[in-house]
Protein backbone atom coordinates (compact mmCIF):
# COMPACT_ATOMS: atom_id res chain seq x y z
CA UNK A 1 -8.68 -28.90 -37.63
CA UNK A 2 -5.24 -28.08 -38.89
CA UNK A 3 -6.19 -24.34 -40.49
CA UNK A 4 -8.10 -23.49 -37.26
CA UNK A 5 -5.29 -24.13 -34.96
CA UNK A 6 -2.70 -22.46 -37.18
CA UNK A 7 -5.32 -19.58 -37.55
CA UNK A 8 -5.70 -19.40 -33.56
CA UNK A 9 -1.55 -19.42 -33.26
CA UNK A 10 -1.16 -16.91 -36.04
CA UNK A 11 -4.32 -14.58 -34.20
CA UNK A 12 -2.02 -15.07 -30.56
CA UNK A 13 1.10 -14.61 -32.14
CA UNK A 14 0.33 -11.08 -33.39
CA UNK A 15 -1.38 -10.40 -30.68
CA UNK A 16 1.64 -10.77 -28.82
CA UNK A 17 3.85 -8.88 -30.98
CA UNK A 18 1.37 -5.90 -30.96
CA UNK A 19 1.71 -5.82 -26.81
CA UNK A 20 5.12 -6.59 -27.14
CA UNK A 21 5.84 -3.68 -28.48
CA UNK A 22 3.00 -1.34 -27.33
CA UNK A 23 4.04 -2.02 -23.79
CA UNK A 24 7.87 -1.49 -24.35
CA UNK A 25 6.95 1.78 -26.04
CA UNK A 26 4.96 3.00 -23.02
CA UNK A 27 7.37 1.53 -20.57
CA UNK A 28 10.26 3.40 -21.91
CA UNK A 29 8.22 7.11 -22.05
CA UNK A 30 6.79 6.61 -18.54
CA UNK A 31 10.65 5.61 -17.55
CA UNK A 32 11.55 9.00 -18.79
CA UNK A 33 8.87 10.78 -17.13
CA UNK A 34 9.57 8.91 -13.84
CA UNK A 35 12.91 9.45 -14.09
CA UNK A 36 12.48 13.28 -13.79
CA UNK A 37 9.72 13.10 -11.17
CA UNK A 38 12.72 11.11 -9.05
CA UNK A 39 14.97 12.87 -9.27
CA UNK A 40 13.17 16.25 -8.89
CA UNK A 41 12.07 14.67 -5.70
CA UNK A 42 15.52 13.92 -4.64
CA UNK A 43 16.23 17.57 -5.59
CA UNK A 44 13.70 18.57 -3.36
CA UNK A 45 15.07 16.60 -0.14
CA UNK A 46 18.82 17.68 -0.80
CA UNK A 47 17.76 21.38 -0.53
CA UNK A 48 15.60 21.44 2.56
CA UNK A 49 18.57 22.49 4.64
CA UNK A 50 19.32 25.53 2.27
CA UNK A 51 16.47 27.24 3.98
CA UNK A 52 17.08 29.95 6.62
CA UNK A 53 14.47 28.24 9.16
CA UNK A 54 13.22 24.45 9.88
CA UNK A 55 11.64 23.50 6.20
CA UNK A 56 8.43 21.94 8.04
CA UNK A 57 7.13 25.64 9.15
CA UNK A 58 6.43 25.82 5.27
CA UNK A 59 3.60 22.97 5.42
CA UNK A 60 0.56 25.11 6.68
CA UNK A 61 1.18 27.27 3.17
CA UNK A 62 2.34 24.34 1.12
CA UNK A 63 -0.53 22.42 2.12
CA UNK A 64 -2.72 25.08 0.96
CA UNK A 65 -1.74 25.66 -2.40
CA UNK A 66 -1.63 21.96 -3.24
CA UNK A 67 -5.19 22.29 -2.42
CA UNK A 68 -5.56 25.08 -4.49
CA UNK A 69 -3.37 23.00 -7.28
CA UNK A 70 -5.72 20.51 -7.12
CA UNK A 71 -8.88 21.94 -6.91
CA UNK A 72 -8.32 24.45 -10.04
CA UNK A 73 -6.46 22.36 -12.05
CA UNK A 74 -6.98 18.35 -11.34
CA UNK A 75 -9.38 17.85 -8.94
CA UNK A 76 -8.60 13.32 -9.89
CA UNK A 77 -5.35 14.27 -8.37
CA UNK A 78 -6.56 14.24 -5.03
CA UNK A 79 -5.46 12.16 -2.45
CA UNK A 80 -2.43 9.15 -2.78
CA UNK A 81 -2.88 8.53 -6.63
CA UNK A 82 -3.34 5.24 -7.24
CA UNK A 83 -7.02 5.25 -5.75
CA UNK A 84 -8.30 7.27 -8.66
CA UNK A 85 -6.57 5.29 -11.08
CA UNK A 86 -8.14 2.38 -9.98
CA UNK A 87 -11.67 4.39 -9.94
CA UNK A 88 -10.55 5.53 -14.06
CA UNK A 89 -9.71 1.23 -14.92
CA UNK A 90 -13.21 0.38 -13.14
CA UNK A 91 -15.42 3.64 -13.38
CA UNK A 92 -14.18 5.39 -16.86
CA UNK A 93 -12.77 2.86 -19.26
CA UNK A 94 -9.26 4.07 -18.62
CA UNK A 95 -9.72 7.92 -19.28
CA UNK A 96 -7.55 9.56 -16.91
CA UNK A 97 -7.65 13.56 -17.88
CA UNK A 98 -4.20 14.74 -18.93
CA UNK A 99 -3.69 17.59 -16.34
CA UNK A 100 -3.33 15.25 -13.55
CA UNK A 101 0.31 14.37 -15.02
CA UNK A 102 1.61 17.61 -14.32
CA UNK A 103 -0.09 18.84 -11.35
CA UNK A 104 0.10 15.38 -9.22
CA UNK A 105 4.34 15.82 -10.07
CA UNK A 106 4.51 19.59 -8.88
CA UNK A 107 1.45 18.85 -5.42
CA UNK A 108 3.77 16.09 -4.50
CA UNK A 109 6.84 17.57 -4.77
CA UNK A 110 5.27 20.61 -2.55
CA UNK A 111 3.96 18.25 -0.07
CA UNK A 112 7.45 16.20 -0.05
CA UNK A 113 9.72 19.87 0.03
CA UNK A 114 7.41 20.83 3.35
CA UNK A 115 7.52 17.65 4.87
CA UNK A 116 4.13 16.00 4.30
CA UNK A 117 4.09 12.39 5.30
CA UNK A 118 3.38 10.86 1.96
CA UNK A 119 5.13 8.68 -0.76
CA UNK A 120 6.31 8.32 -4.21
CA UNK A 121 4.52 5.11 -5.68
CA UNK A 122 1.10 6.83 -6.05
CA UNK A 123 2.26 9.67 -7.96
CA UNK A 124 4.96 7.99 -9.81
CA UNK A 125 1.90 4.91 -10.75
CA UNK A 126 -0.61 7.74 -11.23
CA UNK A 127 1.79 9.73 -13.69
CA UNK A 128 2.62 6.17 -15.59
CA UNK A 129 -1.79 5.89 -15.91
CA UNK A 130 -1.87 9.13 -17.30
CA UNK A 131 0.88 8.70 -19.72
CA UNK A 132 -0.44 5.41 -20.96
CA UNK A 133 -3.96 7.03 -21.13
CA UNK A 134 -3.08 10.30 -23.25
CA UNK A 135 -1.25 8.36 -25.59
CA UNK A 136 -4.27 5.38 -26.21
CA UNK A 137 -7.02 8.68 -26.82
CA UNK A 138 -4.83 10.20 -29.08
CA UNK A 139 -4.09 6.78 -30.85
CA UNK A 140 -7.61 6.35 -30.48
CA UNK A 141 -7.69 2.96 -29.27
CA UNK A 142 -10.52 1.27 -28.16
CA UNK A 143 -11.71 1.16 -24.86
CA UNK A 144 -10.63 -2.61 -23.57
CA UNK A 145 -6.92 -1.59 -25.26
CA UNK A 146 -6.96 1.56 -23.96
CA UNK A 147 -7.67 -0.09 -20.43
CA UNK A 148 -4.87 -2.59 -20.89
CA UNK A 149 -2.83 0.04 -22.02
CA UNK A 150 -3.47 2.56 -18.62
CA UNK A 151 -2.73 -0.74 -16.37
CA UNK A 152 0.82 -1.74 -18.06
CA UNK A 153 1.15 2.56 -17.46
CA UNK A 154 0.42 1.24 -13.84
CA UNK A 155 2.73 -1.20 -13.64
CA UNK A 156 5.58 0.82 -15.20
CA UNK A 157 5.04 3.34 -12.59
CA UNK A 158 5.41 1.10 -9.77
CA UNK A 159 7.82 -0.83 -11.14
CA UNK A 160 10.48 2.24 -11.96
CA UNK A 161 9.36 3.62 -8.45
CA UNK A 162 10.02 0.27 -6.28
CA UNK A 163 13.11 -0.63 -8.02
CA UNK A 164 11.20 -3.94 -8.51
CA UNK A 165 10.10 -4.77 -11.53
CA UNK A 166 8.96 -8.06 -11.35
CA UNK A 167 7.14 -7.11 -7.97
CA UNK A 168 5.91 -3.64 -9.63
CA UNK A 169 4.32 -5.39 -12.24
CA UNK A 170 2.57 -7.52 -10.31
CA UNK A 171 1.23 -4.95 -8.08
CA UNK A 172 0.08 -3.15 -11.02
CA UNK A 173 -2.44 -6.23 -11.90
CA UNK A 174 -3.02 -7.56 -8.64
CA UNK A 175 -3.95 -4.21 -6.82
CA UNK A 176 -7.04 -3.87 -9.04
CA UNK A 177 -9.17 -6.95 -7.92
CA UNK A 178 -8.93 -8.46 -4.54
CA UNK A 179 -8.05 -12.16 -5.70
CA UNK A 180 -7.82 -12.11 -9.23
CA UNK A 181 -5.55 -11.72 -11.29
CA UNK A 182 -6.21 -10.44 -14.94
CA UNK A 183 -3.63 -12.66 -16.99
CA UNK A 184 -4.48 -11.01 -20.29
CA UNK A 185 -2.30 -8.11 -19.38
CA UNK A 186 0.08 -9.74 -17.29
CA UNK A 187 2.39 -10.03 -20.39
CA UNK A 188 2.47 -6.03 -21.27
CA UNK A 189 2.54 -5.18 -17.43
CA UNK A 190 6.20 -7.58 -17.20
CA UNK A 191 7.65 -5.83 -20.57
CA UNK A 192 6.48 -2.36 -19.58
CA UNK A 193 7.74 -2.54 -16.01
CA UNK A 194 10.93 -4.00 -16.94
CA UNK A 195 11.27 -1.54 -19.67
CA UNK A 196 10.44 1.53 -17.54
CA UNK A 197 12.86 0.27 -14.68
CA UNK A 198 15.76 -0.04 -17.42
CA UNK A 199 15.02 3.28 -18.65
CA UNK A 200 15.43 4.51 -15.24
CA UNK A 201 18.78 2.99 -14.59
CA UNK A 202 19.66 4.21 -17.90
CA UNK A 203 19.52 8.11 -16.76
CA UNK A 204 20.72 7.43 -13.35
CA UNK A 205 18.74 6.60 -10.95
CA UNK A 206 19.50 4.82 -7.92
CA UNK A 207 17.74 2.33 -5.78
CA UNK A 208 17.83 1.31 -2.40
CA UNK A 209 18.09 -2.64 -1.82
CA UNK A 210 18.88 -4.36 1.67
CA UNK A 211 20.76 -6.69 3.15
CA UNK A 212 19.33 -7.93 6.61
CA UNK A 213 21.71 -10.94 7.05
CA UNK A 214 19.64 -13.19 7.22
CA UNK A 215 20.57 -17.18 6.52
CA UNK A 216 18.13 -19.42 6.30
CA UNK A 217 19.90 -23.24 7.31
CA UNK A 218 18.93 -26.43 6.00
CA UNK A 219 17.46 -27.66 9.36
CA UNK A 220 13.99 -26.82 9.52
CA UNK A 221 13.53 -23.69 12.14
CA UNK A 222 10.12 -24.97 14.29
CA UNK A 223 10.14 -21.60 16.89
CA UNK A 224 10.73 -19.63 14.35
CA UNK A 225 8.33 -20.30 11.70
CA UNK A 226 6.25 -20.28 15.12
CA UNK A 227 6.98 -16.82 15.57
CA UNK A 228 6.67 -15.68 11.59
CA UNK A 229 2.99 -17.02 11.84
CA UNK A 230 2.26 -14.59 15.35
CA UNK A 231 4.21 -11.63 13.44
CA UNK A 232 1.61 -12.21 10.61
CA UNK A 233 -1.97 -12.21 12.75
CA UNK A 234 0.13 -8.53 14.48
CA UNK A 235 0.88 -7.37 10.74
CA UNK A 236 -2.45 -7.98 10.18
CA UNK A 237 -3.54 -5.91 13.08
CA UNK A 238 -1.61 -3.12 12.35
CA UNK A 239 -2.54 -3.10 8.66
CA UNK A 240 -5.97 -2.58 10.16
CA UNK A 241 -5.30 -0.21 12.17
CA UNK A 242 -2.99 2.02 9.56
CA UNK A 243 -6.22 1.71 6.84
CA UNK A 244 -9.13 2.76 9.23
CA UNK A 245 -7.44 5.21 10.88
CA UNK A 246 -6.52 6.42 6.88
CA UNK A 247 -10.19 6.10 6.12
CA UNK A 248 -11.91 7.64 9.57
CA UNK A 249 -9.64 10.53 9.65
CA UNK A 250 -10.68 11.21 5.79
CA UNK A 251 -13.98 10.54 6.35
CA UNK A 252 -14.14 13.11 9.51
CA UNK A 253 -12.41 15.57 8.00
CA UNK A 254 -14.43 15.93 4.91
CA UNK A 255 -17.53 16.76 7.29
CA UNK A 256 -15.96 19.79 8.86
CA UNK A 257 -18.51 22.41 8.11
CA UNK A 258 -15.21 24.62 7.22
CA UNK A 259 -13.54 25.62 3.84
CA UNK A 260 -10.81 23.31 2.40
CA UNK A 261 -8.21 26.17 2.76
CA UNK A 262 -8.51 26.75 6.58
CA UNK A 263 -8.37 22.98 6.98
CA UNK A 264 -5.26 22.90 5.19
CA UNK A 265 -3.99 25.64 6.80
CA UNK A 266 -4.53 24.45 10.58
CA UNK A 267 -3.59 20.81 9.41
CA UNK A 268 -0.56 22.04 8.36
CA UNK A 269 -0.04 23.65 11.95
CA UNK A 270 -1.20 20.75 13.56
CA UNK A 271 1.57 18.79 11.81
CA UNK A 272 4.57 21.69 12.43
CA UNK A 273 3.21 21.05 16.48
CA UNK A 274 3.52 17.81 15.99
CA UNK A 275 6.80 17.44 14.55
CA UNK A 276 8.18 20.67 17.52
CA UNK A 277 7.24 17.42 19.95
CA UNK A 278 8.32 14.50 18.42
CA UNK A 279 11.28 15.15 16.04
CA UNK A 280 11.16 15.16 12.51
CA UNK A 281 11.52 11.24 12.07
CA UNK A 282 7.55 10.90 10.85
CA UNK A 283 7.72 13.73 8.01
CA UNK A 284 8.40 13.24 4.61
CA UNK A 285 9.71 9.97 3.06
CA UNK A 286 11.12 8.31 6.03
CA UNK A 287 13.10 6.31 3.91
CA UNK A 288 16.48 7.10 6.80
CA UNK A 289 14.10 5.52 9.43
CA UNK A 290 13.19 2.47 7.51
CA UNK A 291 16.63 2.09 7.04
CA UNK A 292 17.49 2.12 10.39
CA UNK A 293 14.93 -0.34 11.34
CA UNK A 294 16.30 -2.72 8.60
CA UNK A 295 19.97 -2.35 9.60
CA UNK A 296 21.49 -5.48 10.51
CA UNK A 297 23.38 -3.63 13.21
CA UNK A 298 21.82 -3.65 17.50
CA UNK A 299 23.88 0.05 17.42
CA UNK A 300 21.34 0.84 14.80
CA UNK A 301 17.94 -0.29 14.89
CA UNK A 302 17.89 -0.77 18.83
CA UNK A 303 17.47 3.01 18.55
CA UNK A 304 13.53 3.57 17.38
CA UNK A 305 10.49 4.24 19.67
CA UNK A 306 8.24 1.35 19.71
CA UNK A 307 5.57 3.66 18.76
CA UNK A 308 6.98 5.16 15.81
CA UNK A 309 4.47 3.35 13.76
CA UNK A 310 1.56 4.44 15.37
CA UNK A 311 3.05 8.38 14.72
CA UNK A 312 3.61 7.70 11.09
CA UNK A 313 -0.17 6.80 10.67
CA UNK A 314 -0.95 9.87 12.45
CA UNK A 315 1.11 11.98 10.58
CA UNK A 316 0.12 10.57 6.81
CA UNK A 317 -3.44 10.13 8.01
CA UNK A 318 -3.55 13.87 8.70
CA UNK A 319 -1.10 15.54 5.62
CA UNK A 320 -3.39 13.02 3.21
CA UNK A 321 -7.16 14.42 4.86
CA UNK A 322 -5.91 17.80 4.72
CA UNK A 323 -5.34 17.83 1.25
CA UNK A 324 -1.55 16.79 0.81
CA UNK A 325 -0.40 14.95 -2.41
CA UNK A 326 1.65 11.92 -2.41
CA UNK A 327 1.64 8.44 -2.29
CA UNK A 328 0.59 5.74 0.25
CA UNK A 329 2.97 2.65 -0.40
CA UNK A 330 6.16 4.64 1.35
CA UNK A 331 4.36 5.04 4.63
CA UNK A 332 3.17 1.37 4.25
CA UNK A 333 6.82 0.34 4.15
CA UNK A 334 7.54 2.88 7.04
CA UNK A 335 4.87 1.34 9.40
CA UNK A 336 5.67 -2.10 8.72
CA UNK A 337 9.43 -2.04 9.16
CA UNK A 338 9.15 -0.39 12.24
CA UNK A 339 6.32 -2.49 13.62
CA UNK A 340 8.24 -5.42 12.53
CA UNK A 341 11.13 -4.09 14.58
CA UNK A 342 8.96 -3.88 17.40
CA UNK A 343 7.79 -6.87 16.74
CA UNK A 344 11.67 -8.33 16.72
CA UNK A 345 12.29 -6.90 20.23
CA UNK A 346 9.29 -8.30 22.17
CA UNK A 347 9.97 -11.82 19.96
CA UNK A 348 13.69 -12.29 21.99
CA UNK A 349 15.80 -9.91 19.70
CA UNK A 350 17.50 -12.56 17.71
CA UNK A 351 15.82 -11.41 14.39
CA UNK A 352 14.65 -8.05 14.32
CA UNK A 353 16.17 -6.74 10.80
CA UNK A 354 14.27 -10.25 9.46
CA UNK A 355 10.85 -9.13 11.08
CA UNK A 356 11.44 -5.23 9.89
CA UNK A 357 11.72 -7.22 6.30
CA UNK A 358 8.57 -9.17 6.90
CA UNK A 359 6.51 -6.14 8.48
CA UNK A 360 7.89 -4.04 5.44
CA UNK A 361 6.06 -6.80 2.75
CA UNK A 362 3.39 -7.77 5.27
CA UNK A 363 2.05 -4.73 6.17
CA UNK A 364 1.65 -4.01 2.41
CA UNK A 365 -0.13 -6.73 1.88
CA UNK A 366 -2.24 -6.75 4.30
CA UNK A 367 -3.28 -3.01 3.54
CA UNK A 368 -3.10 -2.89 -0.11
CA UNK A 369 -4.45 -6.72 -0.79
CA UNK A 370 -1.48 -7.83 -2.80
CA UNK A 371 0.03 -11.00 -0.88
CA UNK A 372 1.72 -12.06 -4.22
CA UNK A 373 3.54 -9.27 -5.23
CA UNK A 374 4.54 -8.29 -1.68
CA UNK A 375 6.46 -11.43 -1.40
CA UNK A 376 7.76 -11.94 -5.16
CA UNK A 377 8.92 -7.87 -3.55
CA UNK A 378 10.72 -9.50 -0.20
CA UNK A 379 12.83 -11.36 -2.48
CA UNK A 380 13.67 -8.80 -4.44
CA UNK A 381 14.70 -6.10 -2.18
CA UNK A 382 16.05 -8.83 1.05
CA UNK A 383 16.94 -11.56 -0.95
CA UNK A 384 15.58 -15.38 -1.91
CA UNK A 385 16.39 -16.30 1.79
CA UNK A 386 13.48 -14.92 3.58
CA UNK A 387 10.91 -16.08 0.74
CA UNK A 388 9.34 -18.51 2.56
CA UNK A 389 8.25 -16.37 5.75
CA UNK A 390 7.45 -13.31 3.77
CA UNK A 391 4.71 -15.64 2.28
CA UNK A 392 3.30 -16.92 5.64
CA UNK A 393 3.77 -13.39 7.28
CA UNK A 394 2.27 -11.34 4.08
CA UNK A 395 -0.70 -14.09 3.12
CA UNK A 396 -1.78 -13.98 7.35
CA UNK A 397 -1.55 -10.17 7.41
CA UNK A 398 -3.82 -10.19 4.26
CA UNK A 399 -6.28 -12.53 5.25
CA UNK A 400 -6.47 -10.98 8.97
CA UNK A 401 -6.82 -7.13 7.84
CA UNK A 402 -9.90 -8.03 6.85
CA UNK A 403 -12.36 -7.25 3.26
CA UNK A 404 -10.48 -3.48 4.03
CA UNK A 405 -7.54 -1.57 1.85
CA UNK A 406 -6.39 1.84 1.69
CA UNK A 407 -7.69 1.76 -2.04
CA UNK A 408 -11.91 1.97 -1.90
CA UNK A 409 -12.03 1.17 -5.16
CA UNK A 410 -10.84 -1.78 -5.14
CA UNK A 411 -13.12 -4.40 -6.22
CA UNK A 412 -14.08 -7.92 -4.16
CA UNK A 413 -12.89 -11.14 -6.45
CA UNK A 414 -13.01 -13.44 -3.28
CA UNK A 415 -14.27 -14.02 0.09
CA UNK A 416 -11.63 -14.32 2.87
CA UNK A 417 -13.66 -16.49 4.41
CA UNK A 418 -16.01 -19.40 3.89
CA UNK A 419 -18.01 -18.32 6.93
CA UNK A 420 -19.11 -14.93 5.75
CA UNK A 421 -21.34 -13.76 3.14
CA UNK A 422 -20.43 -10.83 0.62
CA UNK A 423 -21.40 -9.47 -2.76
CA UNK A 424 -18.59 -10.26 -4.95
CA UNK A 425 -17.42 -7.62 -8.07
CA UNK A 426 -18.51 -4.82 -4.94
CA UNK A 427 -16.10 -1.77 -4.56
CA UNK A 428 -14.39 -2.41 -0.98
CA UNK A 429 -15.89 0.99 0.21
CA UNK A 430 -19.68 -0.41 -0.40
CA UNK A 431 -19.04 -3.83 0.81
CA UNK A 432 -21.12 -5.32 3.44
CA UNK A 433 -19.97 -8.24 5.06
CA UNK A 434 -22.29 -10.62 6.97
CA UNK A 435 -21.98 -14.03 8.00
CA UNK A 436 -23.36 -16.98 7.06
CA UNK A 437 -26.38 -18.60 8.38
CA UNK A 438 -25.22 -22.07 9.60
CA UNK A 439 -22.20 -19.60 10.68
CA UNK A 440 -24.60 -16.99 12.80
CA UNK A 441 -26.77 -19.82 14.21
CA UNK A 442 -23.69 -21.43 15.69
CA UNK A 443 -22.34 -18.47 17.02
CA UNK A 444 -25.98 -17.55 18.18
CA UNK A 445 -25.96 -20.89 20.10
CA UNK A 446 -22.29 -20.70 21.27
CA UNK A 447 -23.16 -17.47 23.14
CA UNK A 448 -26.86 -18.64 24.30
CA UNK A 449 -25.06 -21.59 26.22
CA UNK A 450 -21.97 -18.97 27.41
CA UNK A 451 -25.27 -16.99 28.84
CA UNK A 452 -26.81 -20.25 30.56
CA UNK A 453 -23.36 -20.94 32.26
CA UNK A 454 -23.22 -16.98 33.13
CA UNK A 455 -25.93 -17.05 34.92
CA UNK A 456 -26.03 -20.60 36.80
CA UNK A 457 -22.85 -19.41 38.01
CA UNK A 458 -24.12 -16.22 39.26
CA UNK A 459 -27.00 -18.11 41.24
CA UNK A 460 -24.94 -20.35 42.93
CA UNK A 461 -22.43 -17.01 43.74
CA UNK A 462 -25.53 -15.53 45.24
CA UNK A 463 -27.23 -17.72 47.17
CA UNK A 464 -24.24 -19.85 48.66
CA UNK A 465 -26.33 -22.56 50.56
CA UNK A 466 -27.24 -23.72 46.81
CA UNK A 467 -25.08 -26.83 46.46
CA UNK A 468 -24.59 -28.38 42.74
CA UNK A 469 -26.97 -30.56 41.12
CA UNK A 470 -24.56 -33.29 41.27
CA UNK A 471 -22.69 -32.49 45.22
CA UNK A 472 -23.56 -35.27 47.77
């Protein structure tokens, strides 16, 4: 008994060193690659205004040759990035070819220069795969290492991108299966996001954290917790609405009987029409909106159109379908901060930088499936005060968006519901969700007897002299 437990703790102990040190290793080289890709993109922003016209007339071209990128070079690149890495961990053991490092950095910077509405997670998460899965096929590890290994690259992408490590690396694991969580690799995915976040703060870069002001007293807040629980069921509405809009507006546009170029090209125009109406506030980034809706200050965040959520769907929904690179995570956080500052207004106005904060997390949760590390991310970027409602708010808007993401290839770990029926270990694009029997039969009688009362009531409605059964 003895010599088998000390051979089990000597097997996990150098199992543990061996990940220890893997991970760091990859953390730190996909800090270094992220680093660049950062600060390229920052790069790109600052010299937008050193053109000799508006820099969104450029996205009709732009949008075409990151197309072309794509197509010729990379076609996994496609898209917001982190959906085809999920597709390599669940489809391809990991493999994730080696061109899509290069040509996902220079598509999204493109898109980013012109003004596509897209992010930086995808790329910066997609990059971190692709790092982690070049270096396990020339190691030559072996397939369930090299899949461990191309998560943790996950992880570390997200992790140096957020500015969140703890919250990165969660994401990194969580975002794969809806409602489990693969603990073997939760160790390597902690080291190698906290490695590739040092590494990132090591060659400068800088992160944007908030303050909202936001005390939470000792005496327990009743209407307000009230209110957190309504601002979750609308999160989870509008994380709905963001991820099949994403998805129909794909789906559409990859039927149109016309070549990928011209649809580029008049998507692009589309957008610079858009954008002549409606300001420039729903290109690029968006990160100066967001921070307007979190700013603690009326002067400030009493500014934004309570629609400006809706446009930013619009906007991403288009630049992605027409074949813009980027990510999908910074548009999350756009739409939910400023639907949670709508949300703040139409609630009384006493908290609307706290509901931006809980639409930022919620929203993300709600369309990416990752309650957990949404909230471990309020705390992170708002502070340990709003922790409790971020977890109502970002649990309801996950449960309420429905078996739906903006990743298809996500696969289903869990039901959201004990009254409907679905295949578990399904990708979320092939899942078909029915209800129960007991469930259907009770809803089948529910509406039978709504139908009885229907149409007793039209009688009586039509034939007045007919008195009640039970009238004297």
């Amino acid at each position: 008994m003895i010599r088998r437990h000390a051979t089990e703790q000597t097997a996990i102990f150098f199992s543990v060193i061996k990940w220890v040190f893997l991970s760091s290793v990859i953390g730190v080289l996909i800090g270094i690659v992220v680093s660049f890709f950062l600060k390229a993109i920052g790069w790109a922003e600052l010299h937008q205004s050193t053109l000799p016209f508006h820099y969104y007339y450029l996205l009709p071209v732009v949008l075409v040759v990151t197309v072309w990128l794509v197509k010729t070079f990379a076609p996994n690149a496609e898209g917001h990035g982190t959906e085809k890495v999920i597709e390599a961990i669940h489809k391809h053991e990991g493999k994730i070819d080696v061109a899509v490092i290069p040509v996902k950095l220079i598509a999204t910077l493109l898109t980013i220069f012109a003004g596509g509405s897209v992010g930086k997670e995808g790329p910066g998460a997609q990059i971190g795969a692709g790092v982690a899965s070049l270096i396990a096929t020339t190691l030559k590890f072996r397939k369930g290492d090299r899949k461990k290994l191309v998560i943790c690259g996950i992880s570390a992408g997200f992790a140096s991108v957020f500015g969140t490590p703890i919250a990165g690396a969660i994401f990194g694991v969580e975002v794969l299966i809806i409602g489990v969580i693969m603990y073997d690799v939760l160790l390597p995915s902690f080291i190698a996001g906290f490695a590739a976040f040092t590494t990132t703060q090591f060659l400068g870069v800088e992160y944007t954290y908030f303050n909202v002001r936001f005390y939470q007293s000792v005496a327990l807040d009743i209407p307000l917790i009230v209110q957190v629980i309504i601002a979750g069921v609308f999160f989870g509405v509008v994380s709905d609405i963001l991820v099949t809009t994403l998805t129909k507006s794909s789906q559409k546009i990859k039927k149109l009987p016309y070549s990928p170029y011209m649809i580029a090209l008049v998507g692009g125009a589309v957008l610079v029409v858009l954008t002549m109406i409606f300001g420039e506030k729903y290109l690029g980034l968006g990160m100066g909106t967001i921070k307007e809706a979190l700013n603690p200050e009326s002067s400030v965040h009493g500014d934004l159109p309570w629609y400006a959520f809706l446009l930013k769907t619009v906007f991403t929904s288009i630049t992605l379908a027409v074949g813009g690179s980027g990510g999908i995570i910074t548009p999350i956080f756009y739409v939910g901060a400023t639907s949670g500052n709508l949300f703040g207004h139409l609630a009384g106005g006493d908290h609307i930088p706290l509901f931006a904060a809980l639409g930022f997390v919620s929203v993300l949760s709600g369309a990416t499936n990752a309650p957990i590390a949404a909230t471990i991310m309020a705390v992170e970027l708002f502070g340990l005060e709003i922790a409790h409602y971020a977890a109502i708010s970002a649990v309801m808007s996950f449960l309420l968006t429905g078996h739906r993401s903006v990743f298809n290839s996500q696969k289903l770990g869990m039901t959201k519901s004990d009254a409907l029926f679905i295949e578990l270990g399904e990708d979320i694009e092939n899942t078909n969700v029915k209800l129960e029997e007991k469930e259907a039969k009770k809803i089948h009688s529910f509406t039978e007897r709504l139908r009885e009362k229907k149409e007793k009531l039209y009688s009586r409605k039509s034939n007045p002299t007919l008195k009640p059964p039970d009238s004297k």
